[in-house]
Protein backbone atom coordinates (compact mmCIF):
# COMPACT_ATOMS: atom_id res chain seq x y z
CA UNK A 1 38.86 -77.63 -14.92
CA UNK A 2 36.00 -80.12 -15.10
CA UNK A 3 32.54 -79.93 -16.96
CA UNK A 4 31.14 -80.81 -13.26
CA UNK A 5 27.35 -80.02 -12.98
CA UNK A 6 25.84 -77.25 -10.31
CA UNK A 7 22.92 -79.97 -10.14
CA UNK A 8 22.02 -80.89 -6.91
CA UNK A 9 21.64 -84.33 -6.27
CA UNK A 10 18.16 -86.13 -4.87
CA UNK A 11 18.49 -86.64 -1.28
CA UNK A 12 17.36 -90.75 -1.11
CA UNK A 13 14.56 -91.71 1.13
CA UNK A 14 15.68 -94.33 3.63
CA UNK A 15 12.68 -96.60 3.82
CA UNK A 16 13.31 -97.07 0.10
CA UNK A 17 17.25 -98.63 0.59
CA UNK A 18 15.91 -102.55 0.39
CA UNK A 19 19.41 -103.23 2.05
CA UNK A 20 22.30 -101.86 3.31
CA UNK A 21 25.45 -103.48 1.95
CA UNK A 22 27.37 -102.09 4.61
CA UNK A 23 26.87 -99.89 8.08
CA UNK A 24 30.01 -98.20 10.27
CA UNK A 25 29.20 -94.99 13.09
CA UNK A 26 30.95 -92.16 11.13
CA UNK A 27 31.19 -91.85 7.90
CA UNK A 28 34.09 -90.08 6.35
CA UNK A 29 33.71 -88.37 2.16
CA UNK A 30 37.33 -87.44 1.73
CA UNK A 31 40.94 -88.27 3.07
CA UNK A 32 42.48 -85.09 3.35
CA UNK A 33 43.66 -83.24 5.97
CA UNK A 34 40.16 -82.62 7.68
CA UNK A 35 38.68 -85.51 6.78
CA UNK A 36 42.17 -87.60 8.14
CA UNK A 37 41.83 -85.72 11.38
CA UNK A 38 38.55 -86.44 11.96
CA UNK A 39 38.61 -89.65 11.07
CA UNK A 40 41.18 -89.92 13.86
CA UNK A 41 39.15 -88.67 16.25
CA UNK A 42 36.31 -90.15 16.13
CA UNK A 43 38.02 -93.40 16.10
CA UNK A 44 39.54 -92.62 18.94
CA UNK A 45 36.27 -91.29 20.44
CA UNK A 46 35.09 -94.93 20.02
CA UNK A 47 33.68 -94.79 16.57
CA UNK A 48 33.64 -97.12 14.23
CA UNK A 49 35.02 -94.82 11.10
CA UNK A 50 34.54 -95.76 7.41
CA UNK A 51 36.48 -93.37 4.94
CA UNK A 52 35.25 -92.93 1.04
CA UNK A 53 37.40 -91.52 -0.77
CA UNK A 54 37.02 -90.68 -4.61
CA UNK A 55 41.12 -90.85 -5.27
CA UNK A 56 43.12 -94.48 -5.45
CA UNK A 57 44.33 -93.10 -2.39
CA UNK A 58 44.27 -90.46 0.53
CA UNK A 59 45.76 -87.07 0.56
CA UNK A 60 43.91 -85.26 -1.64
CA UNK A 61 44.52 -81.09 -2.32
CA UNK A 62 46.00 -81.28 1.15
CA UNK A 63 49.03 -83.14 -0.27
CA UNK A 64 49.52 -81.55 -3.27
CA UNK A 65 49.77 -77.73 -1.25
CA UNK A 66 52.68 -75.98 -0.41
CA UNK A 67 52.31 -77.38 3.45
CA UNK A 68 51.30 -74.22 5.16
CA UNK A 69 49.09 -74.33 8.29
CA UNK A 70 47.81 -71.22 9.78
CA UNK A 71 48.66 -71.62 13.88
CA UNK A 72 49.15 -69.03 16.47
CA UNK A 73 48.46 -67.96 19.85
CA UNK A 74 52.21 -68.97 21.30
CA UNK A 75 52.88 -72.33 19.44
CA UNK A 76 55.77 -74.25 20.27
CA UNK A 77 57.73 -72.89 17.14
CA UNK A 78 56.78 -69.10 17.47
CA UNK A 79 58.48 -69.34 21.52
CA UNK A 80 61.22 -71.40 19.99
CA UNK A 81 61.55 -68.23 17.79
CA UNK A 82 61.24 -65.63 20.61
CA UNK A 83 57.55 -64.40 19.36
CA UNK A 84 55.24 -63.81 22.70
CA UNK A 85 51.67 -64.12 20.49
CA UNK A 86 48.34 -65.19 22.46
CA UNK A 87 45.02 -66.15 21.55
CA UNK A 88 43.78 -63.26 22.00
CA UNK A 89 46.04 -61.23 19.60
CA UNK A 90 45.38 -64.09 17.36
CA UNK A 91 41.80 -63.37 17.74
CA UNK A 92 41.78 -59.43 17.46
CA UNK A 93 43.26 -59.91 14.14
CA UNK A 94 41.32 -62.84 12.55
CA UNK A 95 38.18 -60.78 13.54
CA UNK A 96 39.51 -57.81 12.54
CA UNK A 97 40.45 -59.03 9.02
CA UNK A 98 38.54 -61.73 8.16
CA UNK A 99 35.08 -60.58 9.65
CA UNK A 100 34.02 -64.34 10.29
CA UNK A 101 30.59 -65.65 10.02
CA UNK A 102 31.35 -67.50 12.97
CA UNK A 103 33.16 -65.61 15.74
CA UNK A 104 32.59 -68.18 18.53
CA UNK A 105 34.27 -70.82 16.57
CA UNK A 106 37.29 -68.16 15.69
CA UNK A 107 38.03 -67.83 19.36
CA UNK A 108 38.09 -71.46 19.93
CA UNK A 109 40.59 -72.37 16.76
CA UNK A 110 42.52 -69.59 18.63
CA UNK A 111 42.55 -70.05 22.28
CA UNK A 112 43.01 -73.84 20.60
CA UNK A 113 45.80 -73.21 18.25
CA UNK A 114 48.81 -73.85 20.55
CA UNK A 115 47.72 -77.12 21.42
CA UNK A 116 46.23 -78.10 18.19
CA UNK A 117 49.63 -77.96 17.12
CA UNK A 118 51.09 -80.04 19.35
CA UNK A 119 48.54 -82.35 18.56
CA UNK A 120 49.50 -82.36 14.58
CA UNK A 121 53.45 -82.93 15.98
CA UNK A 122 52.36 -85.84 18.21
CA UNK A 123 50.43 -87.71 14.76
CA UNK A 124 53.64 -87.14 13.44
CA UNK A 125 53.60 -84.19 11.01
CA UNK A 126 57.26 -82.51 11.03
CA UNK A 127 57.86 -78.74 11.91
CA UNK A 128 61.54 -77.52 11.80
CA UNK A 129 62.25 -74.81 14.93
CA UNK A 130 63.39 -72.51 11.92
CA UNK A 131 62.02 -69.19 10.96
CA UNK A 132 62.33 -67.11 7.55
CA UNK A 133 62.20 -63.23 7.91
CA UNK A 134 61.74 -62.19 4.18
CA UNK A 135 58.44 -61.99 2.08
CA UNK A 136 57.62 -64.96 -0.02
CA UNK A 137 54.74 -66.45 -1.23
CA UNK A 138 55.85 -70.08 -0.52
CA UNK A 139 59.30 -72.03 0.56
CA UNK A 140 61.09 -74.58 -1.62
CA UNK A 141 63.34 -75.89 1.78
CA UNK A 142 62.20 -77.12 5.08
CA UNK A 143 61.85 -73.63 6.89
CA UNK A 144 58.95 -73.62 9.48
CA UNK A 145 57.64 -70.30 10.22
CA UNK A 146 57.27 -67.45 7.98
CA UNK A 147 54.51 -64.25 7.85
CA UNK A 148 51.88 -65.47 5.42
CA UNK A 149 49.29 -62.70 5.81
CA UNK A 150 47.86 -58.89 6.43
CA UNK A 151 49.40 -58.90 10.22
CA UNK A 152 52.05 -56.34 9.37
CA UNK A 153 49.32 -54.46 6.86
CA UNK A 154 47.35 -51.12 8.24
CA UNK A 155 45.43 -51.17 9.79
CA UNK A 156 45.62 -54.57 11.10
CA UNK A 157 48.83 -53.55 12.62
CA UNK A 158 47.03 -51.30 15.28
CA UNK A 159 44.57 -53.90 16.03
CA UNK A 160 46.55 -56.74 17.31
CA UNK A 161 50.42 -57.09 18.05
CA UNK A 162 51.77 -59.14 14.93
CA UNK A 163 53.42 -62.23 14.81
CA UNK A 164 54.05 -64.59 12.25
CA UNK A 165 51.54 -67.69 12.23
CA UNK A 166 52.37 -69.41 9.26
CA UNK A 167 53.80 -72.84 10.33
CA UNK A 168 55.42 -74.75 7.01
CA UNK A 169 55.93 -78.62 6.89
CA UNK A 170 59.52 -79.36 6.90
CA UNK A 171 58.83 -80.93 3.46
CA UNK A 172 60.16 -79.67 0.14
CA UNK A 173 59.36 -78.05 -2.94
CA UNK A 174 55.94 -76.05 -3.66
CA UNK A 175 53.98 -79.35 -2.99
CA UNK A 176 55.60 -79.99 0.54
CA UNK A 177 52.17 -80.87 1.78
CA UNK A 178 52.60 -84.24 1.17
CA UNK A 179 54.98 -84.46 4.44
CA UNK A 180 52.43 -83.39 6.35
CA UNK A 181 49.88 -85.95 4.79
CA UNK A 182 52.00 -89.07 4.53
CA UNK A 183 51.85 -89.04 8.80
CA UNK A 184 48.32 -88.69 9.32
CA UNK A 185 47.81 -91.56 6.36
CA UNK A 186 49.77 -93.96 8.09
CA UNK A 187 48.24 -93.27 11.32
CA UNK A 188 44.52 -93.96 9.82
CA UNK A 189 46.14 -97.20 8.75
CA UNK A 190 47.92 -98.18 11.64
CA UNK A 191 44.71 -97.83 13.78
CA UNK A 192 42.98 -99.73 11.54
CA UNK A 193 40.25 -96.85 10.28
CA UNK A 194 39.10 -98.87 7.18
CA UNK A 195 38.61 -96.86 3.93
CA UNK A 196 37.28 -97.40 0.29
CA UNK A 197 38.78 -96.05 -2.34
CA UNK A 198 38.07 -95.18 -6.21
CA UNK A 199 34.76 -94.55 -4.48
CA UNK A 200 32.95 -91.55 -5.33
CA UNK A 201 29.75 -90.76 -3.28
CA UNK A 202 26.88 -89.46 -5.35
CA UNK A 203 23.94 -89.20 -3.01
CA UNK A 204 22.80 -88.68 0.99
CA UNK A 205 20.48 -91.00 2.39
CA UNK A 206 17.96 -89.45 5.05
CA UNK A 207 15.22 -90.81 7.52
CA UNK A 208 11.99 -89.44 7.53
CA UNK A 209 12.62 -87.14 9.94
CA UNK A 210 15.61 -85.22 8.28
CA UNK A 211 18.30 -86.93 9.54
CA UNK A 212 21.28 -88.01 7.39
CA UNK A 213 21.49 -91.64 7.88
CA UNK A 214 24.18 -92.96 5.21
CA UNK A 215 25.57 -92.20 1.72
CA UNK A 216 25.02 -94.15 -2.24
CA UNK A 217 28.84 -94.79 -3.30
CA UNK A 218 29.36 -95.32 -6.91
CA UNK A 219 32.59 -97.67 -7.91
CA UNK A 220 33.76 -98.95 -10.87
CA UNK A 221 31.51 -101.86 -11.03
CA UNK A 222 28.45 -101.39 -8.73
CA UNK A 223 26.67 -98.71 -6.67
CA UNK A 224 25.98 -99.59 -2.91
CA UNK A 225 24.62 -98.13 0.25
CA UNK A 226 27.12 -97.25 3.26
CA UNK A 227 24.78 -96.48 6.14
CA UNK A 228 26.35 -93.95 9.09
CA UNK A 229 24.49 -94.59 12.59
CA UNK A 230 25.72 -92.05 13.74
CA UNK A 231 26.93 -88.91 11.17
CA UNK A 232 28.03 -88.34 7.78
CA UNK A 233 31.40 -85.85 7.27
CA UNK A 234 31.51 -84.01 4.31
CA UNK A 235 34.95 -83.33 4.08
CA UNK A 236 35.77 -83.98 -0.12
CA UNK A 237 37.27 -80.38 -0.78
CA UNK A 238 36.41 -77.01 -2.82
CA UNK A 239 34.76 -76.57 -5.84
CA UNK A 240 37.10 -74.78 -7.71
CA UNK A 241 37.48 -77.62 -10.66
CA UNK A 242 33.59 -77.27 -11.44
CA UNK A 243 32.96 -74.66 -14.66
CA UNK A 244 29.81 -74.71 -13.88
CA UNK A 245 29.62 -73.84 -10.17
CA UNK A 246 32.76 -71.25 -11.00
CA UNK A 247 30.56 -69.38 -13.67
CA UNK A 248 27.25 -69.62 -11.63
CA UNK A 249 29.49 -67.83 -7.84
CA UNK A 250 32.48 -66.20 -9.90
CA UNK A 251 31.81 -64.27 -12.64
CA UNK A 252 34.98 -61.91 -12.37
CA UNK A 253 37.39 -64.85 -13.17
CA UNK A 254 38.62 -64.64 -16.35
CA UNK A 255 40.24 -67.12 -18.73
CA UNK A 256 43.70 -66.75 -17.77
CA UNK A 257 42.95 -67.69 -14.28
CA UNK A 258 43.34 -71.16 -13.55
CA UNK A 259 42.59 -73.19 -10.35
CA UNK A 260 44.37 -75.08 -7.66
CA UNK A 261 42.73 -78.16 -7.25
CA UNK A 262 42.50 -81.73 -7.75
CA UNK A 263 40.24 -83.49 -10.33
CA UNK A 264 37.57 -84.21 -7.08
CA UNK A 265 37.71 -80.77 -6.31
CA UNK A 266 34.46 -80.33 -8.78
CA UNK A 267 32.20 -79.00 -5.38
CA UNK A 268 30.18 -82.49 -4.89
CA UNK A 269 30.50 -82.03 -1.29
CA UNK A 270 28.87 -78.52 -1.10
CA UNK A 271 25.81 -80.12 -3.69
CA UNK A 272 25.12 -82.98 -1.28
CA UNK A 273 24.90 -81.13 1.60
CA UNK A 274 22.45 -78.42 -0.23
CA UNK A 275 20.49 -81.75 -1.03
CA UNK A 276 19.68 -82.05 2.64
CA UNK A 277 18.92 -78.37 2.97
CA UNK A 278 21.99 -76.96 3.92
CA UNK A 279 22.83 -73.16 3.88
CA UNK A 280 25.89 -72.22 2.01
CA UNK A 281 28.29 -68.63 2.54
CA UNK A 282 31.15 -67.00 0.81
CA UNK A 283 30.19 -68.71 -2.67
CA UNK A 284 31.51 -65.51 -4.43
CA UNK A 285 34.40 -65.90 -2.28
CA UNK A 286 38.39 -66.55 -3.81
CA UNK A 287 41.68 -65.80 -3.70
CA UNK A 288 43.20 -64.99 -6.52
CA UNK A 289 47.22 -64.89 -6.95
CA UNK A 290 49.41 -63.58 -8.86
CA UNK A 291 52.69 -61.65 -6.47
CA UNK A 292 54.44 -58.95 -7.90
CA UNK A 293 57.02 -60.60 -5.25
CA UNK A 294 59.49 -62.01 -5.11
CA UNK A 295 62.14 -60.01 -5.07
CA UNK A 296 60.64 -58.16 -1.85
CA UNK A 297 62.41 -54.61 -3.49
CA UNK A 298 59.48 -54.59 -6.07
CA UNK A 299 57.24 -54.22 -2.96
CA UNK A 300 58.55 -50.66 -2.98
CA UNK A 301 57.17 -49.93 -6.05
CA UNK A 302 53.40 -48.53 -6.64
CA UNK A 303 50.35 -50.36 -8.59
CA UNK A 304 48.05 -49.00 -10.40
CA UNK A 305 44.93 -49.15 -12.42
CA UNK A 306 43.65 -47.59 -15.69
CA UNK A 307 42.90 -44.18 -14.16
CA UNK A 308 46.25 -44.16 -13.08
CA UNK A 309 45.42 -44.28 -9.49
CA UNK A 310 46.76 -46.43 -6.23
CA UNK A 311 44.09 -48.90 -4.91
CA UNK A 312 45.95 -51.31 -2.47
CA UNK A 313 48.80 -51.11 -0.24
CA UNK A 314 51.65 -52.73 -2.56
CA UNK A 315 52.95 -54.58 0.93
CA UNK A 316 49.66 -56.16 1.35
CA UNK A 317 49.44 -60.56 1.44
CA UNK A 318 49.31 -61.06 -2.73
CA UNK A 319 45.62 -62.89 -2.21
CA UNK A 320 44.62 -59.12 -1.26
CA UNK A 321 46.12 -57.48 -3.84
CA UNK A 322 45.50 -60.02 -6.26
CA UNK A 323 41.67 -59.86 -5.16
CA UNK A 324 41.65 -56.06 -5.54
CA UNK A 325 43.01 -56.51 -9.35
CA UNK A 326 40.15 -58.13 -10.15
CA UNK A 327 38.01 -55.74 -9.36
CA UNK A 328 39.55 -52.77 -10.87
CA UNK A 329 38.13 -51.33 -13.59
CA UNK A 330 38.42 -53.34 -16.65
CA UNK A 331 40.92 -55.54 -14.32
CA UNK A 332 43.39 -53.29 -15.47
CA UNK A 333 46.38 -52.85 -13.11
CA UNK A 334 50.75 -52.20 -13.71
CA UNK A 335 53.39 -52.54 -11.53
CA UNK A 336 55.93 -49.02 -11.35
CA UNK A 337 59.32 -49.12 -10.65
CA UNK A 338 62.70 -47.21 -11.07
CA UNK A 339 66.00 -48.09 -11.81
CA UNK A 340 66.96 -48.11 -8.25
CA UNK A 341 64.37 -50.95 -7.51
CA UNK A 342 63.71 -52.31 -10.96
CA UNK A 343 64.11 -56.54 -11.42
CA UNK A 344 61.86 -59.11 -13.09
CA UNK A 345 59.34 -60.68 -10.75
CA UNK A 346 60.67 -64.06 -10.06
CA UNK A 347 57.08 -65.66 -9.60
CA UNK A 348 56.87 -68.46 -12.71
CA UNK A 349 53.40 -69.12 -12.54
CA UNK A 350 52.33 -65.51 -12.72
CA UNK A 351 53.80 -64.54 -16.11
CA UNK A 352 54.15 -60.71 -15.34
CA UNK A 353 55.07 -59.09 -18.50
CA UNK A 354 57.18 -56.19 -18.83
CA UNK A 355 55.39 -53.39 -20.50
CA UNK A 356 58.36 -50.82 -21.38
CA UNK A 357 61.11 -48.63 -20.17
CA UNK A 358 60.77 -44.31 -20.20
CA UNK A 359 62.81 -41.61 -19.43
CA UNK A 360 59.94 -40.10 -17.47
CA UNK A 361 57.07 -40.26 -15.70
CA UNK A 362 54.99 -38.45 -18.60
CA UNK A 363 56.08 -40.72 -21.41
CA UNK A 364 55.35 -43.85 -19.25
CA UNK A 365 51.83 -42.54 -18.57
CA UNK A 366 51.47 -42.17 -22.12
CA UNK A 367 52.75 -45.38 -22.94
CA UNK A 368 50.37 -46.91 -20.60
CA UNK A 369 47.29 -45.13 -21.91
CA UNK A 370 46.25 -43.71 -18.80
CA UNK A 371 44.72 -40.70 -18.29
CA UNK A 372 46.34 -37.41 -19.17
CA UNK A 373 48.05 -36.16 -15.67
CA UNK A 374 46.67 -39.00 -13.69
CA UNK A 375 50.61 -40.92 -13.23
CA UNK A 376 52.24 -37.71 -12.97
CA UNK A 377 49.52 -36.49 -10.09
CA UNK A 378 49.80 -40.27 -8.36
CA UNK A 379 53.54 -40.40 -8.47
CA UNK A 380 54.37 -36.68 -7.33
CA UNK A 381 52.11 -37.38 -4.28
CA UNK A 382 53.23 -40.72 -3.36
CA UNK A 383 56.93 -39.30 -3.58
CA UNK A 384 56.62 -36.69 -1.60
CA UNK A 385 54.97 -38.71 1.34
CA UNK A 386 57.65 -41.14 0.36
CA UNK A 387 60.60 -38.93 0.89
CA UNK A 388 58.61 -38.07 4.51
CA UNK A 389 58.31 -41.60 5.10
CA UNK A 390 54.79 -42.25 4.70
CA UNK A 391 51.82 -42.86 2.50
CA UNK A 392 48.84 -41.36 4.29
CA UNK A 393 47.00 -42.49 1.53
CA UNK A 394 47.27 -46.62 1.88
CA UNK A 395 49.16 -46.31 5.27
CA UNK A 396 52.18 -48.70 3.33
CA UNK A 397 54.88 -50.02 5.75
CA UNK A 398 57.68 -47.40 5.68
CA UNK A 399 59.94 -50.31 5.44
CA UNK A 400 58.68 -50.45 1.65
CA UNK A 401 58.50 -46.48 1.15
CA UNK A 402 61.38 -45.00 -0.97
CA UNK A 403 60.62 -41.92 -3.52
CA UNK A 404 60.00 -43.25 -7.00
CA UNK A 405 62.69 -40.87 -8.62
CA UNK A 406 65.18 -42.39 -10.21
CA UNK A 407 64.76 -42.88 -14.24
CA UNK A 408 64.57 -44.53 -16.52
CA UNK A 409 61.38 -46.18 -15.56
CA UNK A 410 59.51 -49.58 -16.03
CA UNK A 411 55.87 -51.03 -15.85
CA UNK A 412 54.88 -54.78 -15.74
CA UNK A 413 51.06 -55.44 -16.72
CA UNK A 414 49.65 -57.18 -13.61
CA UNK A 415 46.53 -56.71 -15.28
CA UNK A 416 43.79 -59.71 -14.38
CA UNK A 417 42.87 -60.36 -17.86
CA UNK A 418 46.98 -60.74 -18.92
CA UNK A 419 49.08 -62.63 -16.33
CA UNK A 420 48.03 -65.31 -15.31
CA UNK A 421 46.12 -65.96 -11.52
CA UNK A 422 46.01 -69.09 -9.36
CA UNK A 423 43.19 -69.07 -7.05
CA UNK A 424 41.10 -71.29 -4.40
CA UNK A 425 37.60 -70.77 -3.32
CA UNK A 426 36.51 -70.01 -0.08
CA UNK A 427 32.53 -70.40 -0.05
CA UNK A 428 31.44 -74.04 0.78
CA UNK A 429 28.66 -75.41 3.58
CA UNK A 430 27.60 -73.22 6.30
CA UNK A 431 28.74 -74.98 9.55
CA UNK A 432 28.66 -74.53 13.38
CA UNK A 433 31.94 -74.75 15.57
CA UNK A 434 31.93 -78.50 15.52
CA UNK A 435 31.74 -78.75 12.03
CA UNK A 436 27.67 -79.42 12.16
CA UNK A 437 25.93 -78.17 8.86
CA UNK A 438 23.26 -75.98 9.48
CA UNK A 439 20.37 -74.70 7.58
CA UNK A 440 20.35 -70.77 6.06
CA UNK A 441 18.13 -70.61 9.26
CA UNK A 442 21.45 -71.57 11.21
CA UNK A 443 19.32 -74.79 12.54
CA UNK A 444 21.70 -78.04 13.10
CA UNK A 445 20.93 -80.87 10.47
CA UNK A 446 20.64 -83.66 12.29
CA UNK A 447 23.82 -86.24 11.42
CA UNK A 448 25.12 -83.90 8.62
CA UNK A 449 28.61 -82.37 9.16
CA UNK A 450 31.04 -80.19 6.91
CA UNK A 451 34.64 -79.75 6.84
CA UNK A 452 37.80 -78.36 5.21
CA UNK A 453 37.31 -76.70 1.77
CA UNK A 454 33.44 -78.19 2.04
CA UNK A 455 32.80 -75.74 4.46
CA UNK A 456 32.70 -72.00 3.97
CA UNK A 457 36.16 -70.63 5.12
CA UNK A 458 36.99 -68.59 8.26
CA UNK A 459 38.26 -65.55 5.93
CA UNK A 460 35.05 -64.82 2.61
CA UNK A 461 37.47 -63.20 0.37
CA UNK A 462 40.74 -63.22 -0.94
CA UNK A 463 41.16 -59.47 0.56
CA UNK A 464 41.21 -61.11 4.12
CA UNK A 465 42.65 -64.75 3.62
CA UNK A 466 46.46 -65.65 4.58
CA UNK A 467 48.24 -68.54 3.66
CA UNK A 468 47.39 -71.41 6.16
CA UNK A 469 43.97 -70.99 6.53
CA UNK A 470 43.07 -73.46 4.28
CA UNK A 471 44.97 -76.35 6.55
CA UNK A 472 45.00 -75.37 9.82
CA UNK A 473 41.65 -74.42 10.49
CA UNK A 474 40.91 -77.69 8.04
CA UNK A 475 42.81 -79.82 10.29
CA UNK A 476 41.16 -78.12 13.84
CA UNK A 477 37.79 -78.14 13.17
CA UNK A 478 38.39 -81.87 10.84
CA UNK A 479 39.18 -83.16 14.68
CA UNK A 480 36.37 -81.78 16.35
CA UNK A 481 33.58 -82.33 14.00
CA UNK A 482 35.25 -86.29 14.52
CA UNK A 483 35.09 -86.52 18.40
CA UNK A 484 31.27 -84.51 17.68
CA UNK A 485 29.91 -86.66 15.18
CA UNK A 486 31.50 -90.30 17.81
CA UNK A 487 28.89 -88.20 20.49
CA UNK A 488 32.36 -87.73 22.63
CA UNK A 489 32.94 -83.88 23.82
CA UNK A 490 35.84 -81.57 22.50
CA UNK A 491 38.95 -81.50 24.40
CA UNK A 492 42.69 -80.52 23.03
């Protein structure tokens, strides 16, 4: 993580640029996946496009992810795979779960989805017609679709119909990303969208009336001035790399978290658009993870926290649980099992440590330091529902239910402050459906737009994100803020 400053930078005065050492339409910050696609579009809207980019070259966290982008609403893949989901199931769950800031925009990346995907296959960006059925956080091979969220979770479940709607690059490895980069690279190049790298942009230049008219751009050996006629996209990523900014919106993350990110992930794109008086939402907002799975059979197990007590649904997407960790008390929290289900957690980033084995349920809560009675009370309950096939307390899928009642027994500390937590964050620039920043007021700023990790994400916690919705929504609303920003109107 970076010493990155919170400061905001000064917002530069137009009339006091002497010169302008160089002018396009649309001005990109960033070349990853949102700031690719709309660089695409509004070069095909007639633009002419100018991308700065901080890196040697484009891609950015977008190519260094596992690939997943969040689609839905009766893609090409989920026919292919017999699922019948529509935009509006889509929709009843994203604003069930997620409770967006935005739900006019939510309905359009739905009723959009299907052909926004077609759109990513015709740049070039490879999906398999391939499905996996287990639970996993990512996929080392080429498999397409796969669940990668709370669908199946209560009480989501009774809200809309689920379907799977995570859509993988056929890419592999845990950065497979890159093959879904690498084609919307070479089409910026082919079409000739001119872009400036080992260029880091450190200020926005405004008129007097408010308007974001171009950018300052520090390189290696001068600074210059890039002026936009017509808009300025922010689109240069999260902030999770800045200590500052991290400490300041994230108090609850703890040492042995660390963050997914990029070097330029320090949050420079949320601090320029606050210098032009931007609003900002979901700063506090991240998902932390740390799976208990794989293998899926330790999804049948219970967690708990220091008073010995259930809090989340153990079958829940591991950003939720991982999110609800954090805010147990003392981010205490162990994973139970017996020696019917028992195996080490096979996630290598986590570092889930194994705790001990007892010959009952009494000795383990003792072991564990919980409250006298408080495992013994949990466990007897749970079983009993269990052996009924249900959990009327966290409504788990009874898929995952089985009595907890054969010894010996085993904890792992999932604790917060022990294993070790990965997380993004999900707060950025307050924007409007085409990717215009707006004010806390919600007021447009004139020539100012936000995109990707920039922008405040669709879900505000970890509770409610789902693998995907980082990319896909990146790569929609990265096109339309484009074709916006060119002055052309949105059409898939």
């Amino acid at each position: 993580m970076t010493a990155a400053t919170d400061r905001v930078p000064d917002l530069l005065d137009a009339a006091a640029i002497g010169q302008w050492d160089r002018e396009c339409d649309v001005l990109v910050i960033g070349q990853g996946v949102a700031g690719s696609c709309a660089a695409l579009e509004a070069h095909r809207a007639g633009a002419e496009v100018l991308i700065v980019e901080r890196a040697s070259g484009g891609g950015g966290a977008s190519a260094m992810s596992s690939g997943i982008y969040y689609l839905g609403g009766g893609t090409a893949v989920q026919k292919a795979m017999g699922y019948d989901d529509t935009p509006d199931e889509m929709a009843n769950f994203i604003m069930a779960s997620c409770d967006p800031l935005d739900p006019q925009a939510v309905r359009q990346f739905c009723d959009d989805s299907p052909a926004h995907f077609d759109w990513l296959e015709e740049q070039g960006v490879p999906f398999e017609r391939t499905e996996f059925k287990g639970k996993a956080v990512y996929l080392l091979d080429t498999t397409c679709l796969m669940s990668t969220g709370n669908e199946k979770v209560w009480p989501y479940k009774l809200v809309a119909r689920p379907a799977p709607r995570g859509h993988k690059v056929a890419g592999e490895g845990e950065n497979a990303g890159h093959a879904g980069m690498a084609p919307l690279l070479a089409r910026c190049e082919a079409e000739g969208i001119p872009a400036m790298y080992d260029s880091a942009v450190t200020a926005l230049v405004a008129d007097a009336s408010g308007r974001v008219v171009g950018v300052r751009v520090k390189q290696s050996d001068r600074t210059i001035h890039v002026k936009a006629r017509r808009a300025v996209i922010i689109a240069a990523g999260s902030y999770n790399m800045n200590r500052d900014m991290i400490a300041k919106n994230l108090p609850l993350l703890g040492e042995t978290s660390e963050p997914l990110g990029i070097p330029s992930n320090d949050g420079m794109g949320v601090l320029l658009g606050l210098s032009a008086g931007a609003g900002t939402s979901a700063m506090d907002g991240v998902i932390p993870t740390g799976s208990i799975y794989p293998p899926a059979q330790l999804i049948k197990g219970i967690v708990v926290n220091k008073r010995g007590e259930r809090f989340v649904t153990e079958d829940s997407y591991h950003g939720r649980l991982g999110n609800f960790v954090m805010e147990q008390p003392d981010q205490k929290a162990w994973l139970i099992l017996d020696s019917e289900i028992f195996a080490y957690p096979e996630n290598p980033f986590a570092r889930h440590q194994l705790v001990d084995g007892w010959e009952t349920i009494e000795e383990m809560e003792a072991g564990l330091g919980l409250p006298t009675g408080s495992l013994v009370k949990t466990m007897a309950e749970y079983n009993t529902a269990a052996a009924e096939g249900k959990d009327p307390v966290l409504h788990k899928s009874a898929e995952w239910l089985k009595p907890l009642d054969q010894p010996p027994y085993a904890a792992f500390d999932i604790s917060f402050d022990r294993s070790t937590y990965l997380y993004i964050t999900l707060g950025g620039l307050k924007t409007g459906p085409n990717g215009e920043c707006l004010t806390p007021r919600a007021e447009p700023i004139p020539g100012l737009y936000a995109v990707g990790a920039s922008a405040a994400h669709i879900p505000r916690n970890g509770k409610a994100y789902a693998s995907g919705m980082s990319l896909g929504p990146g790569s929609y609303f990265g096109r339309r803020a484009g074709r916006h920003a060119a002055g052309a109107n949105w059409a898939t």
